[in-house]
Protein backbone atom coordinates (compact mmCIF):
# COMPACT_ATOMS: atom_id res chain seq x y z
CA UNK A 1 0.00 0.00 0.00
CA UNK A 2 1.27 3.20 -0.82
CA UNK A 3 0.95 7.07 -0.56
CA UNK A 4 1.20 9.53 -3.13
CA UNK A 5 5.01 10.99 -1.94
CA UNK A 6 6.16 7.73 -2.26
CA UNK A 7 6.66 7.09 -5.82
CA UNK A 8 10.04 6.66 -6.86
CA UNK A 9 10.31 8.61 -9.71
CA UNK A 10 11.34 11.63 -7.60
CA UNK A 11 13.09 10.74 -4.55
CA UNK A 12 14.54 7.22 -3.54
CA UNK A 13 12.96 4.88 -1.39
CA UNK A 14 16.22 5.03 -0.73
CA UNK A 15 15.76 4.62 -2.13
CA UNK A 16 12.79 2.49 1.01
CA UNK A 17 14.18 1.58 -0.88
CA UNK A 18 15.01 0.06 0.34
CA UNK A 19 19.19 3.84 6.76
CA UNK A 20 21.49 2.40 9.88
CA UNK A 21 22.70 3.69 12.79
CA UNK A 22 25.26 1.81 14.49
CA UNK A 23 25.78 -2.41 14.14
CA UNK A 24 23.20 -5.03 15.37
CA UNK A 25 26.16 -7.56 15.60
CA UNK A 26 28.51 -8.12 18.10
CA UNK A 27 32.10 -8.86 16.58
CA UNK A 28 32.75 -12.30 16.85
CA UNK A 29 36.03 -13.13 18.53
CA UNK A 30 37.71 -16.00 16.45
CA UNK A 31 37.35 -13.54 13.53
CA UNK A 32 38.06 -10.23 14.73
CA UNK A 33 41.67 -10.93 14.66
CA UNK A 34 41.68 -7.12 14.92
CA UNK A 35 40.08 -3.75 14.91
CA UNK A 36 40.48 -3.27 11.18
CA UNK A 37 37.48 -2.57 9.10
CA UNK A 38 36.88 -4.11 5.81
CA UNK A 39 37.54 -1.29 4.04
CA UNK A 40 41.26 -1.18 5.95
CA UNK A 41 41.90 -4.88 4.51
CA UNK A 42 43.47 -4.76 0.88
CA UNK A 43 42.57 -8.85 0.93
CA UNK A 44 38.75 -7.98 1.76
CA UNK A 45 36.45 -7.46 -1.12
CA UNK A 46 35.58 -3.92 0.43
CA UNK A 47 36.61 -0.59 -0.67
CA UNK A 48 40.30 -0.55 -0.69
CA UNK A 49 42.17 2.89 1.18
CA UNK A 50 42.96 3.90 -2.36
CA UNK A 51 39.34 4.33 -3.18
CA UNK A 52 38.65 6.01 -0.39
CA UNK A 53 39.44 10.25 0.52
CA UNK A 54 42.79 9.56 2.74
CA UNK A 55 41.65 11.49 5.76
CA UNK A 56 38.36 9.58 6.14
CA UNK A 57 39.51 6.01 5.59
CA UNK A 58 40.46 6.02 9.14
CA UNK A 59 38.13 8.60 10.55
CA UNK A 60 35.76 6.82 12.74
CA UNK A 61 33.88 9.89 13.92
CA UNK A 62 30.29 10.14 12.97
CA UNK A 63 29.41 11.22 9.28
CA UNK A 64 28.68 14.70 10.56
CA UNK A 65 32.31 15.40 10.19
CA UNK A 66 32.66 14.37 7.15
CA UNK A 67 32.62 17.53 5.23
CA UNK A 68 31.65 15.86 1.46
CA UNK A 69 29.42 13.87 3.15
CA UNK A 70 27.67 16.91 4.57
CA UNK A 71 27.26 18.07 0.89
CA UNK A 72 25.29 14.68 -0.62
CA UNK A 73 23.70 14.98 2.66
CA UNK A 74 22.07 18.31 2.67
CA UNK A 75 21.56 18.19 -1.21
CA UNK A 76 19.60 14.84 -0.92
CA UNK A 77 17.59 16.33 2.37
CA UNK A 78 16.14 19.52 0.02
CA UNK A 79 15.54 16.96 -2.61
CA UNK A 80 13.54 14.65 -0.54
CA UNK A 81 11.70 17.93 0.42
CA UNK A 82 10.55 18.95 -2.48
CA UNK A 83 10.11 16.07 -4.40
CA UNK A 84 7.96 15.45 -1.05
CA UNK A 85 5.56 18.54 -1.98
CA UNK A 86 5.41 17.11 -6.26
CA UNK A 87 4.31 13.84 -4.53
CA UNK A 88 1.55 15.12 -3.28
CA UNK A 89 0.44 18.21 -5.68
CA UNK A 90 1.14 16.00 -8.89
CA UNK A 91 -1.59 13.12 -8.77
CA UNK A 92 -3.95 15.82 -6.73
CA UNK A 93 -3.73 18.19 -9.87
CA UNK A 94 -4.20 15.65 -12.34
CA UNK A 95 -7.61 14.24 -10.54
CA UNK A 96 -9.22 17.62 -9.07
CA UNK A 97 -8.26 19.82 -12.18
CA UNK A 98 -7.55 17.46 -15.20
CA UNK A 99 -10.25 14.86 -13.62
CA UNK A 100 -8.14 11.63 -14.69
CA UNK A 101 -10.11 8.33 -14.78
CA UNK A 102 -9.05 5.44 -12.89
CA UNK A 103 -7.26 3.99 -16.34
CA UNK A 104 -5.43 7.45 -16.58
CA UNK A 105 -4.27 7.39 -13.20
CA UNK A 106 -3.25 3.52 -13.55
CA UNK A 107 -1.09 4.95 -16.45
CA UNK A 108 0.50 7.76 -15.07
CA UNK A 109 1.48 5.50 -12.16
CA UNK A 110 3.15 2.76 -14.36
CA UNK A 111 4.81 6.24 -16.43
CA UNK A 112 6.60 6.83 -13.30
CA UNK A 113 8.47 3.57 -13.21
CA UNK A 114 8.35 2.15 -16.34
CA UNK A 115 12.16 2.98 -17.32
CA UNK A 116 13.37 0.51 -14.51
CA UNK A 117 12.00 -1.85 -16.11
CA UNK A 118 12.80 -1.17 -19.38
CA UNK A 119 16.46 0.81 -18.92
CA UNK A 120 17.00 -0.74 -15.36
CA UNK A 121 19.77 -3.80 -16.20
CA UNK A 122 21.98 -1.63 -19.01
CA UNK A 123 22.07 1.13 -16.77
CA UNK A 124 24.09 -0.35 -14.01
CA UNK A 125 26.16 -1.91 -16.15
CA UNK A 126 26.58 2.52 -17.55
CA UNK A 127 27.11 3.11 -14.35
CA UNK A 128 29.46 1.51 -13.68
CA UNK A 129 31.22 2.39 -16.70
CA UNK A 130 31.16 6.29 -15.39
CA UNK A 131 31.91 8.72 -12.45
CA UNK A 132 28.51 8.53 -10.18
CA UNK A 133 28.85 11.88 -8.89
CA UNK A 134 28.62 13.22 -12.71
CA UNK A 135 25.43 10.78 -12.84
CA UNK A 136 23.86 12.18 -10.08
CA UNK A 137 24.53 16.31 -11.20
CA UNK A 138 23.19 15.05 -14.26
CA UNK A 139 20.30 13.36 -13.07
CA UNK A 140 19.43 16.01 -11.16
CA UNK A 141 19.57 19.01 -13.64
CA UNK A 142 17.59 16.77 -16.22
CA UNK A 143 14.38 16.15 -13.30
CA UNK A 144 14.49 19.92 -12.76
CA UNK A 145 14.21 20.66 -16.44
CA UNK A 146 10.73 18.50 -17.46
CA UNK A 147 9.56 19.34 -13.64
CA UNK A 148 10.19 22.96 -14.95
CA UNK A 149 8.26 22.14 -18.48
CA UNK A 150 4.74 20.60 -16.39
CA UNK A 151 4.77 24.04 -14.35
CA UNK A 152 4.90 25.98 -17.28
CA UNK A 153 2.30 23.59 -19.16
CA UNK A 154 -0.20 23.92 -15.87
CA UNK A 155 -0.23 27.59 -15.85
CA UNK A 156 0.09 28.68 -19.79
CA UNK A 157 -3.45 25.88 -19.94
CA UNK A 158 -2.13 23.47 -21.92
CA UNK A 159 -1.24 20.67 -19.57
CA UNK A 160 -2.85 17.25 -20.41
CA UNK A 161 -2.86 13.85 -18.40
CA UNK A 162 -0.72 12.25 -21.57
CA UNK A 163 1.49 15.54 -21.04
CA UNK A 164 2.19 14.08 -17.58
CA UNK A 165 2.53 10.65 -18.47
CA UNK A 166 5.52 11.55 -20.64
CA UNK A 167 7.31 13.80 -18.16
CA UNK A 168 6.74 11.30 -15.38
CA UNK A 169 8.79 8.85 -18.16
CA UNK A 170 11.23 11.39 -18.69
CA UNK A 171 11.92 11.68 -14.92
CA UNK A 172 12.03 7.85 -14.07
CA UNK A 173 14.46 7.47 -16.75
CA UNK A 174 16.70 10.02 -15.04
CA UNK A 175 15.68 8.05 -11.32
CA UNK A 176 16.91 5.09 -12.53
CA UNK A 177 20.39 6.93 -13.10
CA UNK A 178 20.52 9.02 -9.91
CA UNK A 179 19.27 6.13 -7.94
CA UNK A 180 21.52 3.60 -8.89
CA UNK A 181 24.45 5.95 -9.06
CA UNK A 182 23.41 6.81 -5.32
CA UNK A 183 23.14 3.36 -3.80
CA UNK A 184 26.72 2.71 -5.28
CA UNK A 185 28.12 6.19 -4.65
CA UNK A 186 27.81 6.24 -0.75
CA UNK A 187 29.91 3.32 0.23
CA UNK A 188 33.15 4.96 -1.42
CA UNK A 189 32.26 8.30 -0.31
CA UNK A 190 32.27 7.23 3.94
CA UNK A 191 33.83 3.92 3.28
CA UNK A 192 31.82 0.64 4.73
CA UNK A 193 32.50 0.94 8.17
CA UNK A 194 30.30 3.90 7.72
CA UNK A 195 27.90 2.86 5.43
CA UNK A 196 24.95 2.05 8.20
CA UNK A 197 25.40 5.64 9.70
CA UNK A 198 25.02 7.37 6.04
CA UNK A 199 22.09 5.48 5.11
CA UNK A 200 20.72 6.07 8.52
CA UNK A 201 21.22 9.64 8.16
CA UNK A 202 19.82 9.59 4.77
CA UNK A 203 16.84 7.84 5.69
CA UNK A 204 16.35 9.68 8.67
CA UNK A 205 16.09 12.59 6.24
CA UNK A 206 13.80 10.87 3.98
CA UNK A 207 11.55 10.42 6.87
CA UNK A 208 11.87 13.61 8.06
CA UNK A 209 10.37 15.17 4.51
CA UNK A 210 7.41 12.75 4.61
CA UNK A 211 6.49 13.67 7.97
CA UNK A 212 6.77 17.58 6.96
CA UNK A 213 6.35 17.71 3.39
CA UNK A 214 2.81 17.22 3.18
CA UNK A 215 1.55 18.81 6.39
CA UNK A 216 2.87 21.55 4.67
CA UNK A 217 1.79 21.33 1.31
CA UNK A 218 -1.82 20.27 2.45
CA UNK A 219 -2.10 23.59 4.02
CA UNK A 220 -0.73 25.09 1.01
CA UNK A 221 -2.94 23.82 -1.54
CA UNK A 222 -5.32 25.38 0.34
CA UNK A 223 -4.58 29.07 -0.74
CA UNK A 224 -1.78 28.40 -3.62
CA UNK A 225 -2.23 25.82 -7.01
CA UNK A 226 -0.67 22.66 -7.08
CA UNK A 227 1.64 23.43 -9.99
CA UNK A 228 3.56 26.05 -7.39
CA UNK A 229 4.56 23.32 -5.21
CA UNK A 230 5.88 21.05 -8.03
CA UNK A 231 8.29 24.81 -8.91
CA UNK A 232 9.61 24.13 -5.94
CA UNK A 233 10.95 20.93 -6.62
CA UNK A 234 12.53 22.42 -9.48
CA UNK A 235 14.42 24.73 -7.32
CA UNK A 236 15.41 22.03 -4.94
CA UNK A 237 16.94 19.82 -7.42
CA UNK A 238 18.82 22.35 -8.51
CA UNK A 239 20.30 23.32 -5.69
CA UNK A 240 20.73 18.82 -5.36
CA UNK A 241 22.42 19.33 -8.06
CA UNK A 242 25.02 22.16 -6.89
CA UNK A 243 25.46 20.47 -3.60
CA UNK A 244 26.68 17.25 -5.42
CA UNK A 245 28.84 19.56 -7.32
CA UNK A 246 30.87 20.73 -4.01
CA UNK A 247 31.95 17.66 -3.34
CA UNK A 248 35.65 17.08 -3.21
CA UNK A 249 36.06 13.54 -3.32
CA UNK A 250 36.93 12.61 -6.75
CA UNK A 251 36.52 8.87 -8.12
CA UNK A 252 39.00 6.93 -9.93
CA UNK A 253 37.34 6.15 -13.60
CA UNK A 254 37.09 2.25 -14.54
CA UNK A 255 39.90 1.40 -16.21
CA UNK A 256 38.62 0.81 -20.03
CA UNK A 257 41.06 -2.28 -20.49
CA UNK A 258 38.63 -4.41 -17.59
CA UNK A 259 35.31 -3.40 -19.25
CA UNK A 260 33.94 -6.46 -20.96
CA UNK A 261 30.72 -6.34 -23.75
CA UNK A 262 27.49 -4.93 -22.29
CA UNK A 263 25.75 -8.28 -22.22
CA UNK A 264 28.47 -10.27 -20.27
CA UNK A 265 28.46 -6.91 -17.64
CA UNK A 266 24.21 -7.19 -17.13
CA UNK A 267 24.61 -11.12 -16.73
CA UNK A 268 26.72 -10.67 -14.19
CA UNK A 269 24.73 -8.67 -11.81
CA UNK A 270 21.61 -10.81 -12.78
CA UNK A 271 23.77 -13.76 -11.70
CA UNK A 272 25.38 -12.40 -8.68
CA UNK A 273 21.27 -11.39 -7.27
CA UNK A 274 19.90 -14.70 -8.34
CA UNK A 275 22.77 -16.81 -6.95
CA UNK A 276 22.64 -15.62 -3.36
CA UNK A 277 19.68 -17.98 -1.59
CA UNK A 278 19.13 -14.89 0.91
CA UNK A 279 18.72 -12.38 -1.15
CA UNK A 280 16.86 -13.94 -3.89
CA UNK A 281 13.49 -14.32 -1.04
CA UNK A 282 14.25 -10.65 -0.14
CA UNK A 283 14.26 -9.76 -3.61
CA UNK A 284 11.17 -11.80 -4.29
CA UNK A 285 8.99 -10.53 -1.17
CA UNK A 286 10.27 -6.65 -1.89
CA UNK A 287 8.91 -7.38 -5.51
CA UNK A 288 5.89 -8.77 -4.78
CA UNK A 289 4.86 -6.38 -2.30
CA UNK A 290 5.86 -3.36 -4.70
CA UNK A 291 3.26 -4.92 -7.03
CA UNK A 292 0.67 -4.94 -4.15
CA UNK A 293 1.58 -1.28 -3.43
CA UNK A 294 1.09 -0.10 -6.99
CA UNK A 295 -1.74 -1.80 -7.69
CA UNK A 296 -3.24 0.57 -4.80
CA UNK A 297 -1.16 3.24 -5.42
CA UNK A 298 -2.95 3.46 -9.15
CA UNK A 299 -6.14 4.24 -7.44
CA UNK A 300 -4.95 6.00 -3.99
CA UNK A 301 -5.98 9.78 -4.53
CA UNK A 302 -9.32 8.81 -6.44
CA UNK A 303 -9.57 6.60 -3.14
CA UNK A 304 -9.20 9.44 -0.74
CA UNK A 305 -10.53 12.38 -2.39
CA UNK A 306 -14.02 10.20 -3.96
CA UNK A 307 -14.44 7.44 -2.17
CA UNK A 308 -13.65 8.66 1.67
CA UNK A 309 -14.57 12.16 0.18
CA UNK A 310 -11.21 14.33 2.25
CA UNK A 311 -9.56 17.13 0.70
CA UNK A 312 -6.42 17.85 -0.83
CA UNK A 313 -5.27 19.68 2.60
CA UNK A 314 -6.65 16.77 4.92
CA UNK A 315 -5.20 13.73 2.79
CA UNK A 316 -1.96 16.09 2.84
CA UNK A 317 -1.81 15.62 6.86
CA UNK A 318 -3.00 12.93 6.42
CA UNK A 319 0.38 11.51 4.57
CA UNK A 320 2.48 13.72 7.17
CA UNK A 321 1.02 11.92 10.44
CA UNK A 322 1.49 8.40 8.72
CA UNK A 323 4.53 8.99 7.51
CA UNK A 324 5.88 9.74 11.66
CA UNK A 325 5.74 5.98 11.72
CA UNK A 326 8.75 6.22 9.22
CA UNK A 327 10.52 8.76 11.68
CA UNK A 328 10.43 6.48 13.96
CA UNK A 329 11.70 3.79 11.89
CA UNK A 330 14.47 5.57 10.73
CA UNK A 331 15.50 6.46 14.09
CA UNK A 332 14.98 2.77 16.02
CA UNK A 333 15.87 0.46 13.29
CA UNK A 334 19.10 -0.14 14.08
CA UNK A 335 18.08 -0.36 17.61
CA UNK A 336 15.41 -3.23 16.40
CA UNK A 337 18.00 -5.15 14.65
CA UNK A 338 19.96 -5.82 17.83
CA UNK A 339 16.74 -6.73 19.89
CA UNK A 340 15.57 -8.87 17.42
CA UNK A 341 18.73 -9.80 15.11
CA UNK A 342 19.92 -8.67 11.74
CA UNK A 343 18.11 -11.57 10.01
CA UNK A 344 15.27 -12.07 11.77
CA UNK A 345 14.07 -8.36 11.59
CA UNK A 346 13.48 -8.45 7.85
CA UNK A 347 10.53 -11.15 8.34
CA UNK A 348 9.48 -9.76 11.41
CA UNK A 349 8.87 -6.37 9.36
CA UNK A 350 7.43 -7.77 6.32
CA UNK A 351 4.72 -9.29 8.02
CA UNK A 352 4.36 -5.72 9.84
CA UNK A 353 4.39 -4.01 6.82
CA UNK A 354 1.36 -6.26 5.26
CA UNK A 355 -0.46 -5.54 8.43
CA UNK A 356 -0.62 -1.97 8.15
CA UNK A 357 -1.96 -2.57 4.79
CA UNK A 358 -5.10 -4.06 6.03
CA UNK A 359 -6.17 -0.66 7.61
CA UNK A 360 -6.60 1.34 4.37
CA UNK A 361 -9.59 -0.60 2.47
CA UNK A 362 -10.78 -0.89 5.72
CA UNK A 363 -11.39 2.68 6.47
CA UNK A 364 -14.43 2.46 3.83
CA UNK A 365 -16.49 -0.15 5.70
CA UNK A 366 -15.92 0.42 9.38
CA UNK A 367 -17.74 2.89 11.57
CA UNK A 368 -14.39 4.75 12.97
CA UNK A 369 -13.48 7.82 11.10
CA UNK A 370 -11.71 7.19 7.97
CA UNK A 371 -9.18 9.81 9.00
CA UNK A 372 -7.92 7.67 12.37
CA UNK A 373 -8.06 4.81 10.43
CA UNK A 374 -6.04 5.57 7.64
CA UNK A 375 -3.47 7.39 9.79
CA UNK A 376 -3.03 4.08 12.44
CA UNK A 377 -2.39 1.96 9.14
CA UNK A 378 0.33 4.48 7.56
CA UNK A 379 1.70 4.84 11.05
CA UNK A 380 2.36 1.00 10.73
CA UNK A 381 2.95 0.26 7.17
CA UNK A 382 5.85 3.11 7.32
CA UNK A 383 7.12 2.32 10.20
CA UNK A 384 7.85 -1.38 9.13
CA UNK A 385 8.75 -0.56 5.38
CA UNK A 386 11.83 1.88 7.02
CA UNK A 387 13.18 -0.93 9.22
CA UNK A 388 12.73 -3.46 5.98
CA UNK A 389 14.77 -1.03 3.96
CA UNK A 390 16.79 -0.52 6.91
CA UNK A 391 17.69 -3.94 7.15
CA UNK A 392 18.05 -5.10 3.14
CA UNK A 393 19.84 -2.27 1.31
CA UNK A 394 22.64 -2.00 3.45
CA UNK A 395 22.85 -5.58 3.36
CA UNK A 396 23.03 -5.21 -0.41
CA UNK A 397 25.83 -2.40 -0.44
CA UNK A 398 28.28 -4.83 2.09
CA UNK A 399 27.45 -8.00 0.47
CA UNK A 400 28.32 -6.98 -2.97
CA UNK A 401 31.80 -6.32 -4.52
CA UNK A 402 32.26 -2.99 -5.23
CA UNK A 403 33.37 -3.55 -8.55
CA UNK A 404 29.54 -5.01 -9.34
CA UNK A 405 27.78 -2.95 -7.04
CA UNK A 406 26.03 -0.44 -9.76
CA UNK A 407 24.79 -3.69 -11.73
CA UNK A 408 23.91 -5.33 -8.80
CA UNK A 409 21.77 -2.34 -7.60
CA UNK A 410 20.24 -1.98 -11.14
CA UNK A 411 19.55 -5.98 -11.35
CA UNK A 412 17.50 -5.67 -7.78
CA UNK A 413 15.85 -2.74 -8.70
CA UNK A 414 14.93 -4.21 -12.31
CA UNK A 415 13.18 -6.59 -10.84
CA UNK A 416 11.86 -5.07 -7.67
CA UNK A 417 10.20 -2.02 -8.85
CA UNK A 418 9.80 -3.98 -12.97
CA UNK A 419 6.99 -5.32 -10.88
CA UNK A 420 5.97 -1.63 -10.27
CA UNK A 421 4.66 -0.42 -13.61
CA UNK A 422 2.99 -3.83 -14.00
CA UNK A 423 0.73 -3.18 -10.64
CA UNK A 424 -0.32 0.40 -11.80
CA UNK A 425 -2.11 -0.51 -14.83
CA UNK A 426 -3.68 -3.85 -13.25
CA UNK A 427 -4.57 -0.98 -10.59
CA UNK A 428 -6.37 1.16 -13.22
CA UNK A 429 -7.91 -1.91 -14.83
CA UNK A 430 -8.89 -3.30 -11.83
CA UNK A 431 -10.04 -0.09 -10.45
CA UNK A 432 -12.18 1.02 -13.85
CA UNK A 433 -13.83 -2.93 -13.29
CA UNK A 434 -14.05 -3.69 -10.02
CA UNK A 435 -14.41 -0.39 -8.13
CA UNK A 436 -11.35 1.47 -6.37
CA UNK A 437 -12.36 -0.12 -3.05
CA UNK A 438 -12.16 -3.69 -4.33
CA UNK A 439 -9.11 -2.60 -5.61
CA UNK A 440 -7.71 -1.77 -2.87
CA UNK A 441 -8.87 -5.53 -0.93
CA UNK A 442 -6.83 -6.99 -4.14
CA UNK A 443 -3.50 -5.06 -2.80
CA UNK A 444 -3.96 -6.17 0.46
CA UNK A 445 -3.67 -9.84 -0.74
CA UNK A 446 -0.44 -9.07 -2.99
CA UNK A 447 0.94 -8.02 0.05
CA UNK A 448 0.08 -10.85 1.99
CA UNK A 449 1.49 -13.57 -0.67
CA UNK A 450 4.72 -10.86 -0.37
CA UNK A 451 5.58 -12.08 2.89
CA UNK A 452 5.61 -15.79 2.28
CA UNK A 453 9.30 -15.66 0.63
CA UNK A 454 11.09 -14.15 3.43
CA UNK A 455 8.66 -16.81 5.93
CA UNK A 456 9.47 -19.73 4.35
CA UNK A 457 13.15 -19.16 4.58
CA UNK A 458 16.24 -19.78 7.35
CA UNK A 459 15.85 -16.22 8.23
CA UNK A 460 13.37 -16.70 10.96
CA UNK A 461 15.36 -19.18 12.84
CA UNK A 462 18.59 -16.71 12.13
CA UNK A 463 20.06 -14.06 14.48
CA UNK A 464 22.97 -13.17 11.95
CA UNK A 465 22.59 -12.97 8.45
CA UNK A 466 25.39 -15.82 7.19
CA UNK A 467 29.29 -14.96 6.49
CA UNK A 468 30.51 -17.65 4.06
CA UNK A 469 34.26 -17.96 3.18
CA UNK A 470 35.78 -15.64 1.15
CA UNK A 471 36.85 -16.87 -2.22
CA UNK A 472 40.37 -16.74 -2.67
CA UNK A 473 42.42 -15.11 -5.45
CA UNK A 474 43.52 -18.63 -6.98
CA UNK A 475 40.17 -19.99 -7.53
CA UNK A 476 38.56 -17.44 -9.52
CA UNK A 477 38.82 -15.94 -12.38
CA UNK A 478 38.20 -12.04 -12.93
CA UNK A 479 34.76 -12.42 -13.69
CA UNK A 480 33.87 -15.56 -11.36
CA UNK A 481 35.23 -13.11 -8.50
CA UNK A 482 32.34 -10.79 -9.44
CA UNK A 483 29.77 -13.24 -9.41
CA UNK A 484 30.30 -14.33 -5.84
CA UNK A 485 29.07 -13.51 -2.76
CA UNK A 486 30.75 -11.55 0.33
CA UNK A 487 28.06 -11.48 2.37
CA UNK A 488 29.04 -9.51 5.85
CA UNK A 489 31.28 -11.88 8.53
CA UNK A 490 30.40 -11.92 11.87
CA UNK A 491 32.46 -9.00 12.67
CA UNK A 492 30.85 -6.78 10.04
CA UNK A 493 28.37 -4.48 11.02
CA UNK A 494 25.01 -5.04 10.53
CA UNK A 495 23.40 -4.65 7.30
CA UNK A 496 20.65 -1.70 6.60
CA UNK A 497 19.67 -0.16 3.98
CA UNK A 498 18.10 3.12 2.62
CA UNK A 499 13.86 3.51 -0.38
CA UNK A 500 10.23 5.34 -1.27
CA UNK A 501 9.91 3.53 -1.54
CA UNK A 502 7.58 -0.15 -0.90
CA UNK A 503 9.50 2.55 -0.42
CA UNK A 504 13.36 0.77 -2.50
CA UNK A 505 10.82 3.56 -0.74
CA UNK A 506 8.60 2.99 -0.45
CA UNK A 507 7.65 5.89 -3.02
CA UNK A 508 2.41 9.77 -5.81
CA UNK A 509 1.43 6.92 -6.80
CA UNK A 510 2.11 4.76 -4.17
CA UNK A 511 1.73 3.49 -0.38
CA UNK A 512 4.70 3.39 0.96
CA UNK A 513 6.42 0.01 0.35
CA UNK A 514 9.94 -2.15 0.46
CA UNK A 515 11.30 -0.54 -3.02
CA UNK A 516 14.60 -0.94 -3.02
């Protein structure tokens, strides 16, 4: 299930997709021969000093000292903001003023994730082929420019619903850049043993925009038009874009002589995901429920605004007073993950997330207002999505080489949010057929099937997610070593993870859901 500032086209789920404080795992002591990190080991398969800025490789002081880290930081937390604000004004405009059907809305959802599926696997394998900071100016500066083209459109009169659906494709073709050029960006920018605090941080920020964002913009719709609020997106990606710009840490270019064809690059990652038993159920439940979430999140506003009959400023505090559930993810996941262990948490939160799910076709047949109702579910549903994301993305960035890490990204999210696009127009099918509340009962039942991979697997009976040898040098060849696992040793920190996601974030169009 998912809420209109949740769709993924304009901030990450972070990207839930898909956010850690501090490690849920003790070191163990017959491996922690010392206090090195991986990223201090030239024999791990993390980030090597060399790739690292020299004074923070052994810096172990929180990311708030980091001074280029205070740049991506501050850049992505005015993104988040006002891509926050589009979230909400974008799907309202196109049902109050340009009265979209259920269909139309079904479309303009799929629109904004569409170009994962289609450009999702070649562009890691880009991405990896280029500097990700350029990526993400670039990414930036290009979301500003069509956000800048649907303002004009909405107040020269000549905006359209098919005027929409081709910006929204414009922008997720530039999200699937920025977003996979992020996720592999921060681990050589803080190094891994500071990869939990920076996607903490950053979904803490996240969090923090959802929570304010549309409180804000709810009570703004009320006296300004919606197309103001998407302007000021276009200002804060700019200034995204400038912030990315000041930092100093520069990244060594792939040597050309190691890049192989295209096709042998995308197999890889493809391999690498479907080869790993734990992360092939997370994959599969964080797909699945994405699905579940769009299939609602095609039919969400016409939901609110029609059906439950609120108003652009109540459904926009509405979203704010759910989305304090996410706050409060953000801030106690890493917490959670030592309570209840690193593994175990991810079930433990996909069956939470699917819960709070339950609440929102439910707040059109019981006698409690729909308002309370509504808010209790999104207080659960985002609450569990952050600590899911928490939990899986980091996981992601320590388990994977660094070498493959933009094609693994881009091989997740092709098939996590590929199921995205696919849920919006069964949403507006199934919404123009069935009615937008059985619609809604459907997504509910994705979401419950979602759970089952993650159920069915070791992870329950876990505490630690598993640390299997390292392969060695000698038996692998250069592209065998890719295709392996390093999944984090016992005296790794935990994984986490930052994404609107539902939300690799949760993620409008959307509820908020396991994105990443």
């Amino acid at each position: 299930m998912t809420f209109p500032n949740q769709s993924p086209i304009l901030g990450r789920v972070t990207p839930p997709s898909p956010p850690e404080a501090e490690s849920a795992t003790a070191p163990d002591p017959a491996r922690a021969r010392d206090d090195r990190s991986p990223s201090d080991d030239p024999n791990s398969h993390g980030l090597t000093d060399q790739e690292l800025p020299d004074h923070e490789s052994v810096d172990h002081r929180s990311l708030v000292h980091h001074r280029d880290f205070r740049w991506l930081w501050g850049g992505d937390a005015l993104g988040q903001l006002g891509a926050q604000l589009t979230m909400l004004a974008l799907p309202i405009y196109a049902v109050q003023h340009l009265h979209a059907s259920e269909w139309q809305m079904g479309t303009l959802t799929a629109a904004e994730t569409a170009a994962f599926l289609v450009i999702g696997l070649p562009a890691g394998a880009w991405v990896d082929r280029m500097r990700k900071r350029r990526v993400l100016i670039v990414a930036d500066l290009v979301r500003a420019l069509v956000l800048g083209f649907v303002v004009v459109a909405a107040f020269a009169g000549f905006a359209s619903v098919p005027l929409l659906v081709v910006a929204a494709a414009a922008i997720s073709t530039a999200s699937v850049f920025f977003d996979v050029a992020h996720q592999s960006y921060v681990p050589g920018l803080v190094g891994l043993e500071h990869v939990v605090e920076g996607n903490s941080k950053l979904q803490a920020t996240q969090s923090v925009a959802q929570v304010a964002a549309p409180a804000i913009g709810g009570a703004l719709l009320r006296v300004i038009a919606a197309p103001a609020l998407i302007a000021v997106n276009v200002v804060t990606y700019l200034i995204s874009a400038f912030a990315v710009g000041r930092i100093a840490h520069r990244e060594e270019p792939p040597a050309p002589e190691t890049r192989r064809p295209m096709r042998t690059e995308i197999a890889e990652g493809l391999r690498f995901v479907v080869h790993q038993p734990i992360l092939r159920r997370i994959v599969a439940t964080t797909s699945l429920s994405n699905l579940g979430s769009s299939i609602s999140g095609a039919v969400l506003v016409i939901y609110a605004l029609r059906t439950l009959g609120l108003d652009a400023a109540a459904f926009g505090t509405l979203v704010s007073a759910s989305a304090v559930g996410g706050l409060v993810g953000a801030f106690t996941a890493a917490r959670l993950s030592r309570l209840v262990g690193e593994a175990r948490i991810i079930p433990v939160s996909a069956i939470g997330f699917a819960v709070g799910g339950v609440f929102f076709p439910l707040a059109a047949v019981v006698t409690v207002p729909a308002q309370v109702v509504l808010v209790v579910g999104g207080v659960i549903l985002y609450f569990f999505v952050i600590v899911y994301n928490v939990a899986q993305v980091s996981f992601r960035q320590r388990l994977c080489p660094p070498a493959l890490l933009g094609r693994m990204n881009a091989s997740v999210r092709f098939i996590v949010w590929g199921s995205m696009p696919i849920g919006a127009l069964l949403g507006g099918w199934l919404g123009t057929h069935l009615g937008v509340t059985a619609t809604m009962w459907v997504s509910v039942g994705v979401g419950a099937l979602a759970t089952l991979p993650v159920l069915i697997s070791p992870l329950l009976r876990m505490e630690r997610l598993p640390s299997p040898p390292a392969p060695q040098p000698s038996e692998t060849g250069p592209s065998d070593k890719l295709s392996r696992s390093r999944e984090p040793a016992p005296s790794d920190k935990p994984s986490g993870s930052r994404e609107p996601g539902p939300s690799d974030e949760p993620s409008g169009s959307r509820e908020p859901g396991p994105t990443d």
